[in-house]
Protein backbone atom coordinates (compact mmCIF):
# COMPACT_ATOMS: atom_id res chain seq x y z
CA UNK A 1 0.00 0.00 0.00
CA UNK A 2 0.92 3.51 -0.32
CA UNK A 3 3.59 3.95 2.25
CA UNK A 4 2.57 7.97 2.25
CA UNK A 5 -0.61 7.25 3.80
CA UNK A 6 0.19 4.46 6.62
CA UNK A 7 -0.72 5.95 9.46
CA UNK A 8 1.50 3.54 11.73
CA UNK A 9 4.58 6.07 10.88
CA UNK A 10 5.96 8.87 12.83
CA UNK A 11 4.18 11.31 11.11
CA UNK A 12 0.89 9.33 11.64
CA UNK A 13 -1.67 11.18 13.69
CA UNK A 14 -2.93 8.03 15.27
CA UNK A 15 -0.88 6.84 19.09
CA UNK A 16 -1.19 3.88 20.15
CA UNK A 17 0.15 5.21 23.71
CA UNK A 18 -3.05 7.14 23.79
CA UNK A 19 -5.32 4.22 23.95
CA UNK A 20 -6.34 2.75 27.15
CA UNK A 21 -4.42 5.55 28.91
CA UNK A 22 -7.74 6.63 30.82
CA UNK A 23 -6.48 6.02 34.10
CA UNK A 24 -3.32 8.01 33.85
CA UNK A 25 -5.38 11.04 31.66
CA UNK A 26 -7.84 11.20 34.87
CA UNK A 27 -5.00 11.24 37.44
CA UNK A 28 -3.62 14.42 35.37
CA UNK A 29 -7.23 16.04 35.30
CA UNK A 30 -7.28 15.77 38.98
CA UNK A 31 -4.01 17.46 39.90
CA UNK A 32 -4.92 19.99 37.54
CA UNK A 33 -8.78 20.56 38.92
CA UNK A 34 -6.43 20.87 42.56
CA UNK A 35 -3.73 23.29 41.33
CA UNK A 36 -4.18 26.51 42.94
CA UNK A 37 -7.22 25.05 45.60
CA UNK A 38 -7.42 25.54 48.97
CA UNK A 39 -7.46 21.81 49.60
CA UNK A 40 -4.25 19.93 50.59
CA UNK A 41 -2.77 17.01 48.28
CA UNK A 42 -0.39 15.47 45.73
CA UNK A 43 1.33 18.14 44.01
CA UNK A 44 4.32 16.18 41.64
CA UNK A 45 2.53 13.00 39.94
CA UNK A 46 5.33 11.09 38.49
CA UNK A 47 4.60 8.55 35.34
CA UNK A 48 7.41 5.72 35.33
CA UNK A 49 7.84 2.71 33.52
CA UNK A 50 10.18 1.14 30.73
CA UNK A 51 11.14 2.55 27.64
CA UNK A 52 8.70 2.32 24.60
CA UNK A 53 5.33 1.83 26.74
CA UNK A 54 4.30 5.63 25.64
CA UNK A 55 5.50 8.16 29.07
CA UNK A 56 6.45 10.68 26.64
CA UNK A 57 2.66 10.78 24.70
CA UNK A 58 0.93 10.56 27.81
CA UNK A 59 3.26 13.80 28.92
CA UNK A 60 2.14 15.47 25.77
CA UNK A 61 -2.06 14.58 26.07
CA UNK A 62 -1.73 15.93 29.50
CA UNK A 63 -0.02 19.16 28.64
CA UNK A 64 -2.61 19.04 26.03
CA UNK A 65 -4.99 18.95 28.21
CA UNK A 66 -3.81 21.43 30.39
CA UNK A 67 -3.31 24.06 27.68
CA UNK A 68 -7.17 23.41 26.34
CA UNK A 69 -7.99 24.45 30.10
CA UNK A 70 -5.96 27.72 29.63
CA UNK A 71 -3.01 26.94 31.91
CA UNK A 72 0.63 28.04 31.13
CA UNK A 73 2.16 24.72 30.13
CA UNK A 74 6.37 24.68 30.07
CA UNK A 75 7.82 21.21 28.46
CA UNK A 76 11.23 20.70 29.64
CA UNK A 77 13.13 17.17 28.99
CA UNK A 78 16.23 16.21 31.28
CA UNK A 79 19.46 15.01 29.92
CA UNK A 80 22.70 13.69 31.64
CA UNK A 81 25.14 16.76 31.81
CA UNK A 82 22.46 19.23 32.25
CA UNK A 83 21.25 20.49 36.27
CA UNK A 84 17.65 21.01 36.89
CA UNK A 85 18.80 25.15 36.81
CA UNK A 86 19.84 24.92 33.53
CA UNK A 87 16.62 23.43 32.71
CA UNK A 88 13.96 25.02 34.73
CA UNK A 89 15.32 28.66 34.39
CA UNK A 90 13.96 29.47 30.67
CA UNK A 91 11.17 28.08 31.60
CA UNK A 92 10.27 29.91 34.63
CA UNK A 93 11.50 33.23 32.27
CA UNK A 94 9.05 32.14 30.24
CA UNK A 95 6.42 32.13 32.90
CA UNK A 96 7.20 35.22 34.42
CA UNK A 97 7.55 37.48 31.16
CA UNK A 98 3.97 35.42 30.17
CA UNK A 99 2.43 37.51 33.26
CA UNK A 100 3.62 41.24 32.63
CA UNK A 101 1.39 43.74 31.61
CA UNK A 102 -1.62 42.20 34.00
CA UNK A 103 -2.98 44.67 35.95
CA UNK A 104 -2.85 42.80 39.44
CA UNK A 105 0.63 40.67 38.55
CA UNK A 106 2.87 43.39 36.51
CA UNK A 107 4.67 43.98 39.87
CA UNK A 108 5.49 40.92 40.84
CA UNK A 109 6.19 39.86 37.39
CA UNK A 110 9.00 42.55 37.53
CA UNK A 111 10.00 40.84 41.07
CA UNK A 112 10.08 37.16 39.64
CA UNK A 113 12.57 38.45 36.42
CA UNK A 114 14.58 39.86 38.50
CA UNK A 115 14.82 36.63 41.06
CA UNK A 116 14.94 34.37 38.64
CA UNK A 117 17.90 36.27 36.76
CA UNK A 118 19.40 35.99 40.47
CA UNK A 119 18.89 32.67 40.34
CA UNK A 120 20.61 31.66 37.24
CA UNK A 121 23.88 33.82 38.26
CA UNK A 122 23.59 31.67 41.53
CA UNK A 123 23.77 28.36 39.55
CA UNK A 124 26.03 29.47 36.74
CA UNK A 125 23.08 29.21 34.27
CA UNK A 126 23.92 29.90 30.85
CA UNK A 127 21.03 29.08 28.54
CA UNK A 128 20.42 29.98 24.77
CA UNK A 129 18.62 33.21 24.04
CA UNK A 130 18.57 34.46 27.91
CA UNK A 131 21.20 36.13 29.84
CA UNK A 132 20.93 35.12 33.85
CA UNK A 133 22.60 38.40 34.92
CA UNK A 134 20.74 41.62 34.15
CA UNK A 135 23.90 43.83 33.92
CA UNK A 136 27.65 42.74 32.54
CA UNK A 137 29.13 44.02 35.98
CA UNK A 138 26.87 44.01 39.19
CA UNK A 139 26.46 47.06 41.74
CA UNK A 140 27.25 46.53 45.22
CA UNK A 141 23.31 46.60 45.90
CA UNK A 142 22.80 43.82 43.50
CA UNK A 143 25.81 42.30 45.13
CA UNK A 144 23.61 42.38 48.34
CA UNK A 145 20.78 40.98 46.46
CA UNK A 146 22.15 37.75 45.63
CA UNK A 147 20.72 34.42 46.18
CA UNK A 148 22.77 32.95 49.25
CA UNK A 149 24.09 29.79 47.45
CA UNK A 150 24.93 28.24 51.01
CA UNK A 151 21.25 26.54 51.40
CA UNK A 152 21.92 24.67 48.03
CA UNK A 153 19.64 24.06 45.69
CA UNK A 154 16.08 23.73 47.12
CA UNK A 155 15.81 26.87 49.52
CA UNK A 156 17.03 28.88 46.05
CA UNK A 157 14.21 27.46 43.96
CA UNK A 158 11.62 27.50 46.29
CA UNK A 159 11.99 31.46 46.15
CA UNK A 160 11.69 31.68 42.72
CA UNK A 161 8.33 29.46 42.42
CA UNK A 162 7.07 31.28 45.72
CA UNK A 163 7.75 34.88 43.86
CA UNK A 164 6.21 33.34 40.18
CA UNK A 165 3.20 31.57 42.63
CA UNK A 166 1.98 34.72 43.87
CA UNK A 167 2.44 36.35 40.56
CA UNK A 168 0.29 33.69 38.87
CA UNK A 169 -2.08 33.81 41.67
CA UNK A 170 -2.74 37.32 41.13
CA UNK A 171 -3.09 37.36 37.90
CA UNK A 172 -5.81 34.26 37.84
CA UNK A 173 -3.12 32.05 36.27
CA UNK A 174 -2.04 28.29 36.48
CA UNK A 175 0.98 26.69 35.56
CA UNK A 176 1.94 23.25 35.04
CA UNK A 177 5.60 22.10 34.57
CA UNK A 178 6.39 18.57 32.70
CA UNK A 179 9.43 17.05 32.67
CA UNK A 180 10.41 14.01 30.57
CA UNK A 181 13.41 11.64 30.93
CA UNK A 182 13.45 12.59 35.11
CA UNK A 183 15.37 9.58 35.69
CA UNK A 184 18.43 12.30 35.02
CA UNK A 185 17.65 14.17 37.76
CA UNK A 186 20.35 13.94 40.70
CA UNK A 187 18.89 12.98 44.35
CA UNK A 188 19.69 16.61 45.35
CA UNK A 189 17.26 18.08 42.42
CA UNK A 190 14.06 15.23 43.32
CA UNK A 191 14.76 16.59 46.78
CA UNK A 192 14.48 20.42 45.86
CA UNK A 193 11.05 19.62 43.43
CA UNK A 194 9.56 18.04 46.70
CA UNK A 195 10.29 20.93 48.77
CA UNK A 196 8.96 23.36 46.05
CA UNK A 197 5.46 20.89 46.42
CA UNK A 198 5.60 21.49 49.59
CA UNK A 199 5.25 24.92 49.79
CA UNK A 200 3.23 24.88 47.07
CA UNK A 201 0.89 22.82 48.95
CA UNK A 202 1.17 25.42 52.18
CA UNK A 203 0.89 28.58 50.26
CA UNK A 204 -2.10 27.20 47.92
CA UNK A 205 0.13 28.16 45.23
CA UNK A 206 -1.08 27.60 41.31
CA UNK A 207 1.43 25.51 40.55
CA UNK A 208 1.84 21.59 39.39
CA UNK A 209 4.70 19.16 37.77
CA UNK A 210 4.24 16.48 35.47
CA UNK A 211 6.87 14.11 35.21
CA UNK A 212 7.62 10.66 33.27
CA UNK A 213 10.56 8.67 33.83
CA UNK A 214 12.49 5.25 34.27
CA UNK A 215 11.93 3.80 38.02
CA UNK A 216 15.08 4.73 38.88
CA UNK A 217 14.00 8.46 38.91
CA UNK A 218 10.99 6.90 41.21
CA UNK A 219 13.28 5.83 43.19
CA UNK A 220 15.18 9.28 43.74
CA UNK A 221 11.90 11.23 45.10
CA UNK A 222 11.17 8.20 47.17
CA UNK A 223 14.30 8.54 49.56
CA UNK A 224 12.56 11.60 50.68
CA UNK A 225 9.86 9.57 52.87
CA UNK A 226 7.63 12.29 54.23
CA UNK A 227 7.69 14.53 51.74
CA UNK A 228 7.20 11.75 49.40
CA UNK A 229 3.89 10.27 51.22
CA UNK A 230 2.65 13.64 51.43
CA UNK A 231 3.35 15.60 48.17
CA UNK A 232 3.75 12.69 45.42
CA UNK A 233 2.42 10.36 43.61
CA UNK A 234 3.78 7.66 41.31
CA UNK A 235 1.93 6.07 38.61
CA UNK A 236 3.57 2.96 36.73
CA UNK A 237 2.05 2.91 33.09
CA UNK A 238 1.70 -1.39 32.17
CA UNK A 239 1.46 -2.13 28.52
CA UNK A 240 -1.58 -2.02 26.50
CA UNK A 241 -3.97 -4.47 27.15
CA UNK A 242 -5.34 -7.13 24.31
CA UNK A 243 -8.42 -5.25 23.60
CA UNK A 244 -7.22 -1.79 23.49
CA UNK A 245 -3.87 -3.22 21.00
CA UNK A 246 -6.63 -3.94 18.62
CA UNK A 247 -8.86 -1.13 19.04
CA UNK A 248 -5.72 1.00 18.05
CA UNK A 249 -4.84 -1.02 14.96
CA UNK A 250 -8.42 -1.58 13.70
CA UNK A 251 -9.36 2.20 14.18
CA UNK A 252 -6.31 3.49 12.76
CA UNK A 253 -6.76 0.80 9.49
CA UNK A 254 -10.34 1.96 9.21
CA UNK A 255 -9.66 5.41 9.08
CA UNK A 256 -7.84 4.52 6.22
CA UNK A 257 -10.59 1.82 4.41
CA UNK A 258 -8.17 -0.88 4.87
CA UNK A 259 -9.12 -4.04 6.42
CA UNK A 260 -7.08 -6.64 8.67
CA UNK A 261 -8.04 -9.82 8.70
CA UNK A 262 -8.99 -11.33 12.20
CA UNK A 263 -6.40 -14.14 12.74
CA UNK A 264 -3.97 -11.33 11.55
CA UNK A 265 -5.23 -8.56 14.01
CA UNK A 266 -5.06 -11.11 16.85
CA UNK A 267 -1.00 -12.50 16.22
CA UNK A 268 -0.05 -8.60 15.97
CA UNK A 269 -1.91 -7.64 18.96
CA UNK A 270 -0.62 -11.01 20.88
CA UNK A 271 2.78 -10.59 19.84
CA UNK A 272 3.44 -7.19 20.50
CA UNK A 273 2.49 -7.77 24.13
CA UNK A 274 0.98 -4.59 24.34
CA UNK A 275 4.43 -2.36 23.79
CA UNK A 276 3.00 0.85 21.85
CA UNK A 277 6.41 1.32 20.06
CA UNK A 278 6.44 -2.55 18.94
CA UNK A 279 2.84 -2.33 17.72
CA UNK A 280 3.43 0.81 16.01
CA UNK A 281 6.53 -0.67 13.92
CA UNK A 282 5.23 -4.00 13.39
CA UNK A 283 1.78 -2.37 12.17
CA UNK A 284 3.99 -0.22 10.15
CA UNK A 285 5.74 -2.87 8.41
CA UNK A 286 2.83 -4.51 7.61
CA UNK A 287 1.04 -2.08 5.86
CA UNK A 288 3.73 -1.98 3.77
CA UNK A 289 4.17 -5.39 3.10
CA UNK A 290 0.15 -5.43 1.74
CA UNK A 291 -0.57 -5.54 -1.77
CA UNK A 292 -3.60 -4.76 -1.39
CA UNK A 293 -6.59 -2.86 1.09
CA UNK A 294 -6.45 -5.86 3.12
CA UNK A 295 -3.79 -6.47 5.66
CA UNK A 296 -3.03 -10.21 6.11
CA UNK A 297 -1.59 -12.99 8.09
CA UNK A 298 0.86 -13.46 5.29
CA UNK A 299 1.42 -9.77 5.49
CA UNK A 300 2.71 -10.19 9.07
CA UNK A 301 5.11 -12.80 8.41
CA UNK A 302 6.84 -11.42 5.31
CA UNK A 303 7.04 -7.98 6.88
CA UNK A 304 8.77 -9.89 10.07
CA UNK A 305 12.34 -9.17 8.95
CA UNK A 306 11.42 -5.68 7.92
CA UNK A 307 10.09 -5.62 11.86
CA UNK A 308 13.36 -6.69 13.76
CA UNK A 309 15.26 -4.20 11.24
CA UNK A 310 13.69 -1.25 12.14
CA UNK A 311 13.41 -2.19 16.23
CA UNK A 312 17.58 -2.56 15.64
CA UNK A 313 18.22 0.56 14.10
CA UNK A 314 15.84 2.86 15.20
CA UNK A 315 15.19 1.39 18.89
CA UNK A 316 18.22 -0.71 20.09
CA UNK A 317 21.21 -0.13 18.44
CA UNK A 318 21.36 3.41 18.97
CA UNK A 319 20.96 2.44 22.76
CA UNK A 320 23.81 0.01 22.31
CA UNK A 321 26.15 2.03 20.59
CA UNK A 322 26.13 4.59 23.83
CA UNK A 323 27.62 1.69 25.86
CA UNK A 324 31.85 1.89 27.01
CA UNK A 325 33.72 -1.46 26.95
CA UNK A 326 33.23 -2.08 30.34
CA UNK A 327 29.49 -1.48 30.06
CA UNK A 328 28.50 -3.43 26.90
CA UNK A 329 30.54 -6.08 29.10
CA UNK A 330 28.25 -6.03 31.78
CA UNK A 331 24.96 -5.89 29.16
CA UNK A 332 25.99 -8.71 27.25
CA UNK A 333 26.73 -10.90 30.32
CA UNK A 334 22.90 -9.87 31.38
CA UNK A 335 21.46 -11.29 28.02
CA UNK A 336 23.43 -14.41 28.21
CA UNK A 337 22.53 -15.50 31.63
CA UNK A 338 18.76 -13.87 31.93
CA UNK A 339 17.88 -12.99 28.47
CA UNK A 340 15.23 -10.06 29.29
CA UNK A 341 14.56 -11.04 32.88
CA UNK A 342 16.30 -9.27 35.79
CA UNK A 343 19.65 -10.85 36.52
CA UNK A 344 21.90 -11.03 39.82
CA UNK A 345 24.64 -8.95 40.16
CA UNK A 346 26.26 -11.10 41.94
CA UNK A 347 26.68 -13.82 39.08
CA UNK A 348 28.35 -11.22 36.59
CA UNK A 349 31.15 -10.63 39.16
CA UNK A 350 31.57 -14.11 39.55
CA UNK A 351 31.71 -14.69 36.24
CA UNK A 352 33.96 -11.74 35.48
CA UNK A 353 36.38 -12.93 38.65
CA UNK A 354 35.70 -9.55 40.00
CA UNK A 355 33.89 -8.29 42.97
CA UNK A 356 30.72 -6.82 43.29
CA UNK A 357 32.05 -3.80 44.64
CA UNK A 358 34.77 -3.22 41.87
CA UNK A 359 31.16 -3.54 39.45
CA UNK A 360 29.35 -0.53 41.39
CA UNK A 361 30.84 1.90 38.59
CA UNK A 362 30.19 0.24 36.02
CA UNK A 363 26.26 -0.12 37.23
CA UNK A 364 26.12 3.20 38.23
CA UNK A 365 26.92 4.45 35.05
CA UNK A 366 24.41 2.18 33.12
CA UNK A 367 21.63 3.42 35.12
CA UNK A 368 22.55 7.00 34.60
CA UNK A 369 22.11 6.36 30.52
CA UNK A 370 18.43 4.70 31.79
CA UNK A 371 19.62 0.92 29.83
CA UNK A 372 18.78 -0.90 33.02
CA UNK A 373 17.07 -0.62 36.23
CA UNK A 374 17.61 -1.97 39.80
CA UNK A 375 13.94 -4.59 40.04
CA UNK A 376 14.81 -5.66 42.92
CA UNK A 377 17.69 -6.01 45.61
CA UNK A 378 20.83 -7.36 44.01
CA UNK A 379 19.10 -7.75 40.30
CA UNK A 380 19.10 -5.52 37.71
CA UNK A 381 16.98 -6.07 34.74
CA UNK A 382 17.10 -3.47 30.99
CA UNK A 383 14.90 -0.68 30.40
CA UNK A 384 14.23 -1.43 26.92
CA UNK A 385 11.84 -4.43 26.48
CA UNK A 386 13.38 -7.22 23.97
CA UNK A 387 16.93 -5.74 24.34
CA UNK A 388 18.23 -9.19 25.52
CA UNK A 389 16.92 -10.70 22.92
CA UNK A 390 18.92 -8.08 20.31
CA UNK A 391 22.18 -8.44 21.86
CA UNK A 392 21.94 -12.05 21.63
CA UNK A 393 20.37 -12.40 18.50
CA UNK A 394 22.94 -9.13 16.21
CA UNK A 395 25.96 -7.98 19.05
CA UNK A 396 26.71 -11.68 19.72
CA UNK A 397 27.02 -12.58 16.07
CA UNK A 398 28.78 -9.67 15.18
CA UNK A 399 31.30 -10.45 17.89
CA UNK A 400 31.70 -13.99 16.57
CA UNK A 401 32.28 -12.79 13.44
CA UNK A 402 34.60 -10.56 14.33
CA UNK A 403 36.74 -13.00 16.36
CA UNK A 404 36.22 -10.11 19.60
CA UNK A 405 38.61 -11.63 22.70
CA UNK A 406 35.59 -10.88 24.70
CA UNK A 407 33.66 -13.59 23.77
CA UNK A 408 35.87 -16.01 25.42
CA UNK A 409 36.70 -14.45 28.52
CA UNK A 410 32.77 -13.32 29.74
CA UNK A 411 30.47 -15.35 27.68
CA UNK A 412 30.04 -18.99 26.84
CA UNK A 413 28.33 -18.63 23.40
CA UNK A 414 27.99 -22.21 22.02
CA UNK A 415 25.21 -23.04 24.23
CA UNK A 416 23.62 -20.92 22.10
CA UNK A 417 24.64 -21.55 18.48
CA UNK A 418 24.97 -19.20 15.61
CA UNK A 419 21.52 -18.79 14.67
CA UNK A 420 18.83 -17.53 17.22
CA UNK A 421 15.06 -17.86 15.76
CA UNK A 422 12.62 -14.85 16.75
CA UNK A 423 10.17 -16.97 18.00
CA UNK A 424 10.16 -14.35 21.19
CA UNK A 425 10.98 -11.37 19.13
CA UNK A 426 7.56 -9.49 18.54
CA UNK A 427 6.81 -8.96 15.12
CA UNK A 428 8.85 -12.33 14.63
CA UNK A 429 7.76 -15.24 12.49
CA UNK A 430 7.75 -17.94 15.11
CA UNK A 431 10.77 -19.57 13.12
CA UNK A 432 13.89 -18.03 11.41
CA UNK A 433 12.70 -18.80 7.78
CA UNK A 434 11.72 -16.01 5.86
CA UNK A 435 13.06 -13.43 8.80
CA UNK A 436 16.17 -11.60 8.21
């Protein structure tokens, strides 16, 4: 079919993410219909799961939503090597300049520039298109004025949302702050965004964050336990169910007047396992693979190899390729003694004659980039659904191939032969014949 019309691409309107998401979408509605009210409650709601079950699009249907209800919306997206200053101050610029000229807020408007520019001298902000010091040389009076950095971090922002608060409260304002990717957010910064909620919570303020993140960043704002009970709430987002896989791919085909034959619709919603980025591609692939308006079993298998290409290069090789020696080490050893599951850490010392300790780097690091995840004590299992399965089905392979040393110092590969079938590989054919 005409790959210019598939709606299954990235510039498709239709999101699988979106479907089923009522739960979440309410839980977002509430915290918004409570931002700014008298009455006391959750004021960070936190999204977390693995990669590719759709945090990102339910971020963006809730600021959305938020926007349709006239609230000031800022979209900010962690990364590692950035603070949560560098982040949060053109935003909160943003905020403040959206309030001058109101009547009731112009003044403190004024107020909040000028102690947010304080701010971002503080914290050695230096963001694109925004200077965070008013004047090239400061007077000795704005000397005087100058955040005192000796608090840290959280005393210093909650000044700046108490000064924007008040502005936003006078001028009949909400704002909502979402942040993607929080998992990159040091223990320090979850701390500071609790003690913002806080008094945000105390001072009634019109204010609310969004986030969405890997449960390691869950894990962050939980070390805080009070303020954690008190001021947020954690929501883990599962993958789709059966029904609503197939409500996504039959209403997105119809749109289109093309039909998908039953037994077809049910091995792509079955197989996918209810991953929205897996059903997306596989659907994908299999619109392109019909000849016809009619999308069928067939269809599914010879687009299978198509499938597993596009999960490698789009999805998990990139992932991979972001991986030191000494990680990829570590990753590889996790496929080949757990596949996908979670994995002991214990076991890849062993195996590496190492001990634990000396691996605590290593780990560290790995959760940092978000490619695994500590599931429980002493395991650690990957963020990425099916990335197991890709590092034993192409790295190992490729290694072989290659003749790497590695192989026969970490990994004891002839258990599992040179060619792995994709019979646990959504998308795959059940068999390697006819896959790629």
């Amino acid at each position: 079919m005409n790959p210019f019309c598939n709606p299954f691409t990235e510039v498709g309107e239709y999101a699988p993410e979106h479907f089923g998401r009522i739960s979440e979408l309410e839980l977002c509605r509430e915290l918004f219909e409570s931002t700014g009210q008298f009455a006391s409650g959750r004021r960070i709601v936190y999204f977390t799961g693995l990669h590719g079950l759709g945090k990102t699009s339910i971020l963006e249907k809730a600021e959305t939503l938020a926007y349709s209800k006239g609230f000031m919306t800022s979209a900010i997206k962690a990364r590692e090597g950035l603070t949560l200053p560098e982040l949060f101050y053109p935003e909160m610029l943003k905020a403040a300049r959206a309030m001058l000229g109101h009547p009731a807020a112009n003044a403190l408007a004024l107020e909040a520039i000028e102690c947010i520019s304080d701010f971002g001298t503080g914290h050695h902000v230096e963001a694109a298109g925004f200077e965070a010091e008013l004047s090239a040389v400061p007077t000795e009076e704005d000397e005087d004025d100058d955040f005192d950095m000796s608090g840290g971090l959280a005393p210093n922002l909650n000044e700046v949302i108490d000064i924007i608060g008040a502005a936003a409260h006078e001028a009949d304002a909400r704002w909502v702050v979402f942040i993607d990717d929080a998992e990159h957010l040091s223990l320090e910064e979850c701390g500071s965004l609790l003690a913002a909620a806080q008094l945000i919570d105390l001072k009634h303020l019109p204010i609310a964050f969004v986030l969405a993140g890997l449960p390691q960043g869950e894990k962050c704002f939980r070390e805080y336990v009070e303020l954690c009970d008190a001021y947020f709430h954690s929501f883990y987002v599962e993958p789709l169910i059966y029904s609503d896989s197939r409500k996504f791919v039959d209403r997105a085909l119809a749109e289109e007047g093309v039909r998908i034959d039953e037994d077809a619709l049910d091995e792509l919603a079955t197989r996918c396992r209810g991953i929205p980025f897996i059903l997306k591609v596989r659907a994908a692939c299999a619109w392109d693979a019909a000849q016809g308006s009619r999308i069928t079993k067939s269809d599914l298998h010879a687009s299978a190899g198509e499938t597993l290409r596009r999960l490698d290069v789009d999805f998990f090789r990139p992932l991979f390729n972001r991986l030191t020696h000494q990680e990829a080490q570590v990753c590889l050893l996790m496929a080949a003694m757990s596949g996908n599951g979670p994995c002991l850490t214990a076991n890849i010392a062993k195996t590496l004659n190492r001990p634990i300790s000396a691996l605590a780097p290593v780990r560290a690091k790995l959760l940092a980039k978000g490619i695994i995840y500590p599931e429980s004590r002493g395991y650690c299992s990957f963020t990425m659904p099916y990335f197991g399965n890709f590092l034993r089905r192409r790295v190992i392979p490729e290694m072989r191939s290659e003749r790497v040393g590695l192989l026969s110092k970490i990994y004891r590969f002839d258990e599992y032969g040179d060619d792995i079938e994709d019979a646990d590989i959504p998308g795959g054919c059940g068999s390697a014949a006819g896959c790629d």
